[in-house]
PDB file of N, CA and C in Angstrom:
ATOM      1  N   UNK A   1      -2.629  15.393  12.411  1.00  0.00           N
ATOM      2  CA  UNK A   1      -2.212  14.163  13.089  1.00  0.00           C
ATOM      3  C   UNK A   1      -0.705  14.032  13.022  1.00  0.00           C
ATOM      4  N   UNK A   2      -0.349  14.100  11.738  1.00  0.00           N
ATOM      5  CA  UNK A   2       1.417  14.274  11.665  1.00  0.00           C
ATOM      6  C   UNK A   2       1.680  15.267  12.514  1.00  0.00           C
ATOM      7  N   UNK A   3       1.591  16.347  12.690  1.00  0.00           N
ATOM      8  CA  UNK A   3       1.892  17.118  13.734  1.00  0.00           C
ATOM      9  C   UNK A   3       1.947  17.076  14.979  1.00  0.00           C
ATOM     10  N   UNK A   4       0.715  16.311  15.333  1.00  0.00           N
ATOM     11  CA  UNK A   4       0.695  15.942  16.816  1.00  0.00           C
ATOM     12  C   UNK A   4       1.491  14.414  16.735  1.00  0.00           C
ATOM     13  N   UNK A   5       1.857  13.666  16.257  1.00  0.00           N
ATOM     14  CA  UNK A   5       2.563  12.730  16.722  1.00  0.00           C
ATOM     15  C   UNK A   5       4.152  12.646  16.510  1.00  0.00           C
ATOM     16  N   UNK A   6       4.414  14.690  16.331  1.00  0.00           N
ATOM     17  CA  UNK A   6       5.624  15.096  15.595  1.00  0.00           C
ATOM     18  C   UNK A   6       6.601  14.434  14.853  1.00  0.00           C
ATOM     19  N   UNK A   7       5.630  13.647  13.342  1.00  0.00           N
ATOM     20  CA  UNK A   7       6.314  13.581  12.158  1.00  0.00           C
ATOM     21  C   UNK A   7       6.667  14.493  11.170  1.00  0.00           C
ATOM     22  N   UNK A   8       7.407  14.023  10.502  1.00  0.00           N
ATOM     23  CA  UNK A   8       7.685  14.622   9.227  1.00  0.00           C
ATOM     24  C   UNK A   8       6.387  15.030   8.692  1.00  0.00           C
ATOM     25  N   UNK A   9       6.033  16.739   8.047  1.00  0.00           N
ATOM     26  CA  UNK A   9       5.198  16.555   7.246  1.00  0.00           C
ATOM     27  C   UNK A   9       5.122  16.143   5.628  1.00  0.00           C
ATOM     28  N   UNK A  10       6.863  15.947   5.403  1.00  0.00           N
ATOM     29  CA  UNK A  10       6.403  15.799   3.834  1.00  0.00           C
ATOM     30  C   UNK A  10       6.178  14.274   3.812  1.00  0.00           C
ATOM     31  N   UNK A  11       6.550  13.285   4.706  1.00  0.00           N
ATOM     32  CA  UNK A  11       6.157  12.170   4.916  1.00  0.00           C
ATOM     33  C   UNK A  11       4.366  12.107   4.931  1.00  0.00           C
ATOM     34  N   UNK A  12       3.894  12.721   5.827  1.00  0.00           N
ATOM     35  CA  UNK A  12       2.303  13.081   5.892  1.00  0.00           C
ATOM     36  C   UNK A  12       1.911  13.662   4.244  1.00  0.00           C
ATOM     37  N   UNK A  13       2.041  14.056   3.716  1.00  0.00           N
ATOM     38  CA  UNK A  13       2.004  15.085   2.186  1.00  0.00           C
ATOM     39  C   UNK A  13       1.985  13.685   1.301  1.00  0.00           C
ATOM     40  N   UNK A  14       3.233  12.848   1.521  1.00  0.00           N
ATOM     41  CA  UNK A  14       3.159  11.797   0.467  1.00  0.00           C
ATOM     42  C   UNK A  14       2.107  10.699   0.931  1.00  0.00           C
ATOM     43  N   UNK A  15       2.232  10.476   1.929  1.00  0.00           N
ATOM     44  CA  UNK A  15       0.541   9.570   2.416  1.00  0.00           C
ATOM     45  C   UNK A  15      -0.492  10.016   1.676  1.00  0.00           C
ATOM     46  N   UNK A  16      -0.793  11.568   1.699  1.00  0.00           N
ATOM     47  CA  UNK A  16      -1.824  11.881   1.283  1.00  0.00           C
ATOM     48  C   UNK A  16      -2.200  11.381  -0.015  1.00  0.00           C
ATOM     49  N   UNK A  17      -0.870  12.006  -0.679  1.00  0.00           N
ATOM     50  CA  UNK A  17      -0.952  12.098  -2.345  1.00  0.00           C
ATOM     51  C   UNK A  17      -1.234  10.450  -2.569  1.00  0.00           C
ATOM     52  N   UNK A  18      -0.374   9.920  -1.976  1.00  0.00           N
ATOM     53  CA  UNK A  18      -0.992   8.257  -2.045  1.00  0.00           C
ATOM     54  C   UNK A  18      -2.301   7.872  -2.239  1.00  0.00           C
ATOM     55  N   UNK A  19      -3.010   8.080  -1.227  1.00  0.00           N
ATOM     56  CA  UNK A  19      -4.043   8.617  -0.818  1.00  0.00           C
ATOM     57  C   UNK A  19      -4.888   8.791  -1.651  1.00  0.00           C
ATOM     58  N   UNK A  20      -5.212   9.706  -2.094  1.00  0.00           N
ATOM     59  CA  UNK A  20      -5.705  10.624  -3.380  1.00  0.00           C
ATOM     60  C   UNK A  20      -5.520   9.689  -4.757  1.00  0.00           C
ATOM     61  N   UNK A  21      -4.564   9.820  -5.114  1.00  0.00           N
ATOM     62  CA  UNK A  21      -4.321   8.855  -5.973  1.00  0.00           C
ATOM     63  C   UNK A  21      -4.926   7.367  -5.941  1.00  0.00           C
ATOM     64  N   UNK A  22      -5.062   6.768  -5.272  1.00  0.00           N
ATOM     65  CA  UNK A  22      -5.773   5.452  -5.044  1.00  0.00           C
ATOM     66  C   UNK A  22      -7.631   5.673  -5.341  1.00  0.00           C
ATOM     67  N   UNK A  23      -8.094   6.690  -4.529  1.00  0.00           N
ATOM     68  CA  UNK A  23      -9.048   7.185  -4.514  1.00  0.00           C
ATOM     69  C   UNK A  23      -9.668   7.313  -6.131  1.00  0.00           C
ATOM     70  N   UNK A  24      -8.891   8.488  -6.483  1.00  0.00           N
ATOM     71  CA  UNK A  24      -9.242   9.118  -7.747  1.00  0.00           C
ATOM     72  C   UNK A  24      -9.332   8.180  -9.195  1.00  0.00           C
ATOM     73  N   UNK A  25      -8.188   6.977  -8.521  1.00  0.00           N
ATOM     74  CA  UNK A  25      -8.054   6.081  -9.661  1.00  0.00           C
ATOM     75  C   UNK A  25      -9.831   5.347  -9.671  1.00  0.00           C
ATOM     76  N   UNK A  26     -10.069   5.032  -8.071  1.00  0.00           N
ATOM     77  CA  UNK A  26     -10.944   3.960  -8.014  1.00  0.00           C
ATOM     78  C   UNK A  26     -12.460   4.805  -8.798  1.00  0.00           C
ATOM     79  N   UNK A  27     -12.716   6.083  -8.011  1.00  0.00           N
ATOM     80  CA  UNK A  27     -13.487   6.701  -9.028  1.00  0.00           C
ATOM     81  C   UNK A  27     -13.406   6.581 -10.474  1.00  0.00           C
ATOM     82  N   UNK A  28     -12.577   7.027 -11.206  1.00  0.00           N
ATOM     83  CA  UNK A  28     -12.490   7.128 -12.415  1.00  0.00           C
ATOM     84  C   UNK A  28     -12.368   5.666 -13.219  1.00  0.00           C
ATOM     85  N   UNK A  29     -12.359   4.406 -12.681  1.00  0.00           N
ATOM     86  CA  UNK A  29     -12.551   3.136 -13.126  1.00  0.00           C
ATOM     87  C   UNK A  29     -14.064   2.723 -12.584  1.00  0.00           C
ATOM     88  N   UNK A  30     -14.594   3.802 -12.221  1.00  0.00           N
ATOM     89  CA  UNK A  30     -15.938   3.063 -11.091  1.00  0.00           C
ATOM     90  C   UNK A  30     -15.803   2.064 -10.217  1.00  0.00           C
ATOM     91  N   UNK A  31     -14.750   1.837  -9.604  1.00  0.00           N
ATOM     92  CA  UNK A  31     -14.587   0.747  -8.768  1.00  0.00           C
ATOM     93  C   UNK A  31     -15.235   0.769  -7.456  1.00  0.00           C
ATOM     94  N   UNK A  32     -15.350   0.426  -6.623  1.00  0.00           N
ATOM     95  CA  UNK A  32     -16.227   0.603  -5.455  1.00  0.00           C
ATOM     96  C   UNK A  32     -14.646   1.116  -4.616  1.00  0.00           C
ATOM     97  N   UNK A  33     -15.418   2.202  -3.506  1.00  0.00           N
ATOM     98  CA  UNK A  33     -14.022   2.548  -3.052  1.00  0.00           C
ATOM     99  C   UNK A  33     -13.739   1.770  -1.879  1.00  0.00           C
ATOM    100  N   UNK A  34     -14.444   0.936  -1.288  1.00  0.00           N
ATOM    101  CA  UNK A  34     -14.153  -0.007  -0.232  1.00  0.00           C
ATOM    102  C   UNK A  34     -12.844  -0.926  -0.636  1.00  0.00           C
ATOM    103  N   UNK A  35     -12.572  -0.902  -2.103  1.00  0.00           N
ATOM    104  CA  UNK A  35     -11.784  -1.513  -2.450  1.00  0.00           C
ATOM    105  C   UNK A  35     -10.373  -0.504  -2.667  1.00  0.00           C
ATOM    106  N   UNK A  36     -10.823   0.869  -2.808  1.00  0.00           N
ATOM    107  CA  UNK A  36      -9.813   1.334  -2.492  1.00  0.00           C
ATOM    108  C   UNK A  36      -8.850   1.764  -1.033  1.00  0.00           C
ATOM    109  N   UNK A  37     -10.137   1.366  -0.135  1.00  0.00           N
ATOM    110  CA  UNK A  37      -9.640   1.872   0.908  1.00  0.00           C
ATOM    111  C   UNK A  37      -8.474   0.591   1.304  1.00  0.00           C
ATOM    112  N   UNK A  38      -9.444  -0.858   1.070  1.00  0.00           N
ATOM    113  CA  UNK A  38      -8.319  -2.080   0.880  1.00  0.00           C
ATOM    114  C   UNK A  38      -6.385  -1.487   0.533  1.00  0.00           C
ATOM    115  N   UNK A  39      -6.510  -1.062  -0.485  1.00  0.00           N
ATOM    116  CA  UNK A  39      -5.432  -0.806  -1.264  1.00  0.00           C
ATOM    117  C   UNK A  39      -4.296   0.235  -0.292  1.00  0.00           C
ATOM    118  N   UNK A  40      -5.000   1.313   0.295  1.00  0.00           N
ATOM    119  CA  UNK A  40      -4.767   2.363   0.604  1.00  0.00           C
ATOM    120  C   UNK A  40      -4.326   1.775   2.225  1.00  0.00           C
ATOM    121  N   UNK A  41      -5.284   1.077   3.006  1.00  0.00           N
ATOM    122  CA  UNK A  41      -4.535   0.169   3.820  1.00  0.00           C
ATOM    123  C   UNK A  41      -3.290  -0.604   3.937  1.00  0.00           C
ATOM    124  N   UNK A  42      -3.264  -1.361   3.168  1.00  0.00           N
ATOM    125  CA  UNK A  42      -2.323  -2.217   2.266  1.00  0.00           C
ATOM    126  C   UNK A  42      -0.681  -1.136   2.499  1.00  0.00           C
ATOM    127  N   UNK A  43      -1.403  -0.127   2.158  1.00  0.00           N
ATOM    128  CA  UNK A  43      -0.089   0.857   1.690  1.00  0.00           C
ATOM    129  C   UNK A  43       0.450   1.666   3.071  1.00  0.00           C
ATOM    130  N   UNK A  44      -0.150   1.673   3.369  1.00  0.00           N
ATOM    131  CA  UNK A  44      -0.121   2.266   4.458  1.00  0.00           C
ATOM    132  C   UNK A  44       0.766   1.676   5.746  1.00  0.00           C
ATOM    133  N   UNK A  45       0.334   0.186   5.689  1.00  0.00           N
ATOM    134  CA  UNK A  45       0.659  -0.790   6.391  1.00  0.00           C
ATOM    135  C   UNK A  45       2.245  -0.888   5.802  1.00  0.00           C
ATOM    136  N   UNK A  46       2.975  -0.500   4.222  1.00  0.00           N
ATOM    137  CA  UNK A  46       4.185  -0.907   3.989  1.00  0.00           C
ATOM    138  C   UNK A  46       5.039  -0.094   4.526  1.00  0.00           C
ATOM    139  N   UNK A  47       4.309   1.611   4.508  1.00  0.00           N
ATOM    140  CA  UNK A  47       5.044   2.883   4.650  1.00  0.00           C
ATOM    141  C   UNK A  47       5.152   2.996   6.131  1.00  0.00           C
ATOM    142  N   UNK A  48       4.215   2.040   7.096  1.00  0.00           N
ATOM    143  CA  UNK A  48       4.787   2.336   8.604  1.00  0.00           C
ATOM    144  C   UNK A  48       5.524   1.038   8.609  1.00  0.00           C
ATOM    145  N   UNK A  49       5.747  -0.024   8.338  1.00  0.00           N
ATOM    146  CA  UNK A  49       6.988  -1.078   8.571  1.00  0.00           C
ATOM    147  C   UNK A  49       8.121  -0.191   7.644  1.00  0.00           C
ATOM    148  N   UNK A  50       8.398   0.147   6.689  1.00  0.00           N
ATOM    149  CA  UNK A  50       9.508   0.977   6.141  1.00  0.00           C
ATOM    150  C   UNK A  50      10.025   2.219   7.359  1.00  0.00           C
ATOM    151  N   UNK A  51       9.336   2.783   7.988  1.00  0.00           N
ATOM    152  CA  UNK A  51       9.813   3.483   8.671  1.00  0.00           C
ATOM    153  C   UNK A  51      10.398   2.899   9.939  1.00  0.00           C
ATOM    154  N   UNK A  52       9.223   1.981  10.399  1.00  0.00           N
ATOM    155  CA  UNK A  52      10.044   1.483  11.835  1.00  0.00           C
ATOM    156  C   UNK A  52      11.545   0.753  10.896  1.00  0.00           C
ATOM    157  N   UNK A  53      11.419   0.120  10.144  1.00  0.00           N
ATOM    158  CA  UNK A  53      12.269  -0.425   9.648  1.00  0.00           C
ATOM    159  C   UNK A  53      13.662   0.610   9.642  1.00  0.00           C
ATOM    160  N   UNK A  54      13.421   1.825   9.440  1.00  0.00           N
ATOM    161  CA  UNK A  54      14.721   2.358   8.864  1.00  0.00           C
ATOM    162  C   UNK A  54      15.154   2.259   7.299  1.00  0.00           C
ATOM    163  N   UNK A  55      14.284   1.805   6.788  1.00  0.00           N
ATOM    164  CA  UNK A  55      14.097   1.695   5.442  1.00  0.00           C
ATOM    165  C   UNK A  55      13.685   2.786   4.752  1.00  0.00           C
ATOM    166  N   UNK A  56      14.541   3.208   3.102  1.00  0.00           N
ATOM    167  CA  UNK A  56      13.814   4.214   2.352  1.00  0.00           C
ATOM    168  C   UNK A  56      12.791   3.824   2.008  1.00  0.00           C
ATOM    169  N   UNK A  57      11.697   4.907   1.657  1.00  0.00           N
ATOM    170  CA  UNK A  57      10.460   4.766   1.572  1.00  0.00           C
ATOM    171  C   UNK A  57      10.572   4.767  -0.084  1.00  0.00           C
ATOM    172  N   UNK A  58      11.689   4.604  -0.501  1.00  0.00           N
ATOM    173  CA  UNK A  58      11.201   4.011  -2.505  1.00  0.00           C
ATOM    174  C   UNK A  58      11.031   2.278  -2.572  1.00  0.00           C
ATOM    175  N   UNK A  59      11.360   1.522  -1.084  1.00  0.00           N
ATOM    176  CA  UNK A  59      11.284   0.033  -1.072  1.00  0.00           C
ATOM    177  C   UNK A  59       9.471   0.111  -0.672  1.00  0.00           C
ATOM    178  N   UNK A  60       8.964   1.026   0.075  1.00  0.00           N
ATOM    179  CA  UNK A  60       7.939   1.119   0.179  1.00  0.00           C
ATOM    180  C   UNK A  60       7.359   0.882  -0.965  1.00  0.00           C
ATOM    181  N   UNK A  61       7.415   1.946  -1.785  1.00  0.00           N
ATOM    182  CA  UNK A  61       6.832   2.413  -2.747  1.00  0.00           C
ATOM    183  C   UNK A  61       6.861   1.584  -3.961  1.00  0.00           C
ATOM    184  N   UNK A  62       7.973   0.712  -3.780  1.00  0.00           N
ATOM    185  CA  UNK A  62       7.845  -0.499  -4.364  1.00  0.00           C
ATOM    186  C   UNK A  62       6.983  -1.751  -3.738  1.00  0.00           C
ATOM    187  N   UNK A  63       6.174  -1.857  -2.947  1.00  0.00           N
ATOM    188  CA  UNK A  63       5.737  -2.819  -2.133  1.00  0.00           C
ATOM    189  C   UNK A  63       4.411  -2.234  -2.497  1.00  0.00           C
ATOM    190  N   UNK A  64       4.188  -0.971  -2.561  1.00  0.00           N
ATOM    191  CA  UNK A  64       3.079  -0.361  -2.643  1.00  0.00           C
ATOM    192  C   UNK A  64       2.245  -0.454  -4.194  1.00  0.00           C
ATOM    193  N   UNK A  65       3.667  -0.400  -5.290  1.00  0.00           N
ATOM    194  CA  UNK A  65       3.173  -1.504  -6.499  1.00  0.00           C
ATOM    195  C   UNK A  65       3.198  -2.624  -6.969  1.00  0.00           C
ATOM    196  N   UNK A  66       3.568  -3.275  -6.001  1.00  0.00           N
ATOM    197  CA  UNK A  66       3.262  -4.716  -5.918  1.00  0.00           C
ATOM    198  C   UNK A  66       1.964  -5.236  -5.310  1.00  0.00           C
ATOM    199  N   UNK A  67       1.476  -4.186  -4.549  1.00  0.00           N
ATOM    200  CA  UNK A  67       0.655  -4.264  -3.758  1.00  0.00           C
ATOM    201  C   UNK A  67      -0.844  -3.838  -4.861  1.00  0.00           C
ATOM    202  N   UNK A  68      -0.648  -2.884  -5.227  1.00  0.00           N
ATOM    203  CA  UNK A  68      -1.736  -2.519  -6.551  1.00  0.00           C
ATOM    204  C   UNK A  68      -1.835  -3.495  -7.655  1.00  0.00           C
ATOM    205  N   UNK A  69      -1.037  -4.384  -8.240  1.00  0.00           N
ATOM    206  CA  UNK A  69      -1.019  -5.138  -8.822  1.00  0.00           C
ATOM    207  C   UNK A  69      -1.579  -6.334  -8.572  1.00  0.00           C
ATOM    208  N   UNK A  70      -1.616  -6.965  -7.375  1.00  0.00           N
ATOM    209  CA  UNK A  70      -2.270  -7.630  -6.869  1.00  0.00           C
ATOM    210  C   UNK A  70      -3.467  -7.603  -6.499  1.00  0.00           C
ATOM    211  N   UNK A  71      -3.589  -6.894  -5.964  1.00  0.00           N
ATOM    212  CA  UNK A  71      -5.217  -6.221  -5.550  1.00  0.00           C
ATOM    213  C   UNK A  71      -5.908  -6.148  -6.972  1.00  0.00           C
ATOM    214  N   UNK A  72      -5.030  -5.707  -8.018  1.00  0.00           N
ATOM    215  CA  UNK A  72      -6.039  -5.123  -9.589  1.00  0.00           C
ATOM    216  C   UNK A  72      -6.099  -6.613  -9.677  1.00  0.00           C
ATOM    217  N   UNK A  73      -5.472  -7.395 -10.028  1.00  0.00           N
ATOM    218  CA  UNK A  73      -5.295  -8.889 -10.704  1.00  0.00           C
ATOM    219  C   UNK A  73      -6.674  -9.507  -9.912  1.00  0.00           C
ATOM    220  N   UNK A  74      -6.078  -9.144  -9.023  1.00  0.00           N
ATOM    221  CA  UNK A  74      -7.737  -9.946  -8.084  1.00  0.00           C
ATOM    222  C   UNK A  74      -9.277 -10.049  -8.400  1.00  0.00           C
ATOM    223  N   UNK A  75      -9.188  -8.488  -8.393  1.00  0.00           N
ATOM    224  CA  UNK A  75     -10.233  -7.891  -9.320  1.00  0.00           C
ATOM    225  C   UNK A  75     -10.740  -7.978 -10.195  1.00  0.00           C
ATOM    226  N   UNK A  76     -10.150  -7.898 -11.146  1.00  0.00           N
ATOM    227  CA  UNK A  76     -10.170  -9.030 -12.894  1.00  0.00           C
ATOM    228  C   UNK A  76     -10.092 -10.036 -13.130  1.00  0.00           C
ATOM    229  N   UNK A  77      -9.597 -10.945 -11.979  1.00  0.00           N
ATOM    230  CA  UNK A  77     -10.461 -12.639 -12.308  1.00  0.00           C
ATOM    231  C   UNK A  77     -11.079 -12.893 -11.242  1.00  0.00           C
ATOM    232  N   UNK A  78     -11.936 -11.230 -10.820  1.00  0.00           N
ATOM    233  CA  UNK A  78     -12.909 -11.965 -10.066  1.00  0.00           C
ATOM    234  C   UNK A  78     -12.884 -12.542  -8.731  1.00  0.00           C
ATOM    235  N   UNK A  79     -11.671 -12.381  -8.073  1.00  0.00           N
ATOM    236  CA  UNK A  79     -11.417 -13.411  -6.532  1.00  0.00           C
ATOM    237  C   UNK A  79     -11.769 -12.544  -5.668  1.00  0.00           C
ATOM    238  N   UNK A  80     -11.899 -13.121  -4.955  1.00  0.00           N
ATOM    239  CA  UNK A  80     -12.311 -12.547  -3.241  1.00  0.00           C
ATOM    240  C   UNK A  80     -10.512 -11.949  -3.030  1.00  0.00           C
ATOM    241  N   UNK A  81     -11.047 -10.871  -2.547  1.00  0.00           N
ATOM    242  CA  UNK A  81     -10.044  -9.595  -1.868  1.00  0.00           C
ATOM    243  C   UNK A  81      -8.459 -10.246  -0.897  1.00  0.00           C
ATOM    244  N   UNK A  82      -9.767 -11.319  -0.055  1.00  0.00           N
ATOM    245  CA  UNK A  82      -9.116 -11.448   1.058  1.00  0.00           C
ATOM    246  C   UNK A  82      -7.905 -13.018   0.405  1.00  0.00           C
ATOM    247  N   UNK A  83      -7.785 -13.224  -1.049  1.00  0.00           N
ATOM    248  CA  UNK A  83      -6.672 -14.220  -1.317  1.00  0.00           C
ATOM    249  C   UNK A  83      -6.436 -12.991  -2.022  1.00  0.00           C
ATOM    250  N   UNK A  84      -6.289 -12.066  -2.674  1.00  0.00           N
ATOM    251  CA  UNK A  84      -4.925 -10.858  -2.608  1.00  0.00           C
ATOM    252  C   UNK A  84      -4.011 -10.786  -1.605  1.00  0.00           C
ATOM    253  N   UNK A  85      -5.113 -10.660  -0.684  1.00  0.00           N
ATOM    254  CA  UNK A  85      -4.037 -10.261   0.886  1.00  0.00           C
ATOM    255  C   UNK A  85      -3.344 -11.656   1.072  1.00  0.00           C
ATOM    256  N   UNK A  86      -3.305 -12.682   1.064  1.00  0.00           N
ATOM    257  CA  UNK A  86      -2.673 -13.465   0.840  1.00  0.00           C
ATOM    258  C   UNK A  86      -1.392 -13.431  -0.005  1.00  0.00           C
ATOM    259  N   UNK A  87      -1.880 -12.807  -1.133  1.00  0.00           N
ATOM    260  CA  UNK A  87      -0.774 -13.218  -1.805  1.00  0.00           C
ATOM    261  C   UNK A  87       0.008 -11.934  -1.664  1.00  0.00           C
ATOM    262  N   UNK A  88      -0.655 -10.838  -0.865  1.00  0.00           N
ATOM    263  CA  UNK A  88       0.119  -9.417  -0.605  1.00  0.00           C
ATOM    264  C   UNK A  88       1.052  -9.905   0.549  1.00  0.00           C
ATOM    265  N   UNK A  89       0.516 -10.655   1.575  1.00  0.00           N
ATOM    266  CA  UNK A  89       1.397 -10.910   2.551  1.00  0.00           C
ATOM    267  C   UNK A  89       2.777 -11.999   2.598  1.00  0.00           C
ATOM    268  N   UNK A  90       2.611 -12.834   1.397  1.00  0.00           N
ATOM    269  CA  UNK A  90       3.356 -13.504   0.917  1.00  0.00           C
ATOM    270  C   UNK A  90       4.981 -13.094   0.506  1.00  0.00           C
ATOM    271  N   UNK A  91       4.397 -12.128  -0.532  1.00  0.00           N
ATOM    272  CA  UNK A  91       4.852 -10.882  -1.566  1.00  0.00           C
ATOM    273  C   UNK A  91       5.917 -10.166  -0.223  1.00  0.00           C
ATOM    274  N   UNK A  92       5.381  -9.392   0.664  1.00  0.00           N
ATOM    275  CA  UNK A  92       5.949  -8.927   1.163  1.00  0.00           C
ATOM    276  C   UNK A  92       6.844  -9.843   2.198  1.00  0.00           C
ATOM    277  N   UNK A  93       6.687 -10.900   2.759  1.00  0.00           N
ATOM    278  CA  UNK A  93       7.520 -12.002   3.439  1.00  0.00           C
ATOM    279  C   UNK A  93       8.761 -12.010   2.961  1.00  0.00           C
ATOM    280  N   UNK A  94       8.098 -12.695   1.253  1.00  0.00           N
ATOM    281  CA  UNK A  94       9.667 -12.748   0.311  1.00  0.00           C
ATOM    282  C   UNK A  94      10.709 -11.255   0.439  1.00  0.00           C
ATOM    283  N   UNK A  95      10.302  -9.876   0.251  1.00  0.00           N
ATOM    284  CA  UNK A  95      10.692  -9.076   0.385  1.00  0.00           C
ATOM    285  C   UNK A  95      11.621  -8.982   1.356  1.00  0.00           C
ATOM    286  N   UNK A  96      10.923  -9.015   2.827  1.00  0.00           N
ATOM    287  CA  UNK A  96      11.524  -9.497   4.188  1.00  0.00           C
ATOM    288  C   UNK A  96      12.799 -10.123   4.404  1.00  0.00           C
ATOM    289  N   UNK A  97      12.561 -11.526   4.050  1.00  0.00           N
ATOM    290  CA  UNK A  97      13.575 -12.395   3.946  1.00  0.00           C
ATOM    291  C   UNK A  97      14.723 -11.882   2.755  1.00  0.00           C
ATOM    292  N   UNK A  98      14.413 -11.303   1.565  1.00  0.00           N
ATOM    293  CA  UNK A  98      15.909 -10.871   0.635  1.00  0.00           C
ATOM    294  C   UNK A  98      16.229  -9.615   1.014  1.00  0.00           C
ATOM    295  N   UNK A  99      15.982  -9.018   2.017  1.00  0.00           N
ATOM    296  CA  UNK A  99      16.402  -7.153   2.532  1.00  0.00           C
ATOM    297  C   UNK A  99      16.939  -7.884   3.646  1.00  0.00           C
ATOM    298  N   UNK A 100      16.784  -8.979   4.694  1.00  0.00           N
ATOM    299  CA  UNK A 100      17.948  -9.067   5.958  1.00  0.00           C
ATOM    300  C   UNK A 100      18.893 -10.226   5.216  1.00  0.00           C
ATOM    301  N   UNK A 101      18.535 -10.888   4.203  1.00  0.00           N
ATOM    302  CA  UNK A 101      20.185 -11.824   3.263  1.00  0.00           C
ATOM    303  C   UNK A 101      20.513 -10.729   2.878  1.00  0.00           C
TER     304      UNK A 101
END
């Protein structure tokens, strides 16, 4: 797919490993992976606004653990997914607003 939409592949390589990593975690905690795919979305969604953005992808990658943190917190007291994303979309707003001040 990176190829045909002639990206970068080490950009495609680090998706993956992302990827993988999210996965492997959710296995190895037994988590259900619907919840990883949540996460992996989530991330996904930071690393294509970082790019249209023109942004390095370590602000990503910081959004991307902010983004895991939230999602875990959720998890452990129990809340519905969809007030993470809340507070993921929040999270990233603030971000927004202190990268164009």
């Amino acid at each position: 797919v990176a190829e045909t939409l002639g990206q970068d592949l080490a950009l495609a390589v680090l998706k993956l490993a992302a990827c993988a990593t999210l996965v492997t975690a959710a296995e190895t905690l037994g988590r259900d992976l619907s919840l990883a795919a949540v996460s992996l979305a989530a991330f996904a969604t930071s690393v294509q606004v970082a790019e249209t953005l023109g942004q390095d992808l370590a602000l990503a990658v910081l959004k991307l653990a902010a983004c895991a943190t939230l999602v875990t917190v959720a998890e452990t007291l129990g809340r519905d997914l969809s007030l993470a994303a809340v507070g993921l979309a929040a999270f990233a707003t603030s971000v927004q607003v202190a990268e164009i001040i």
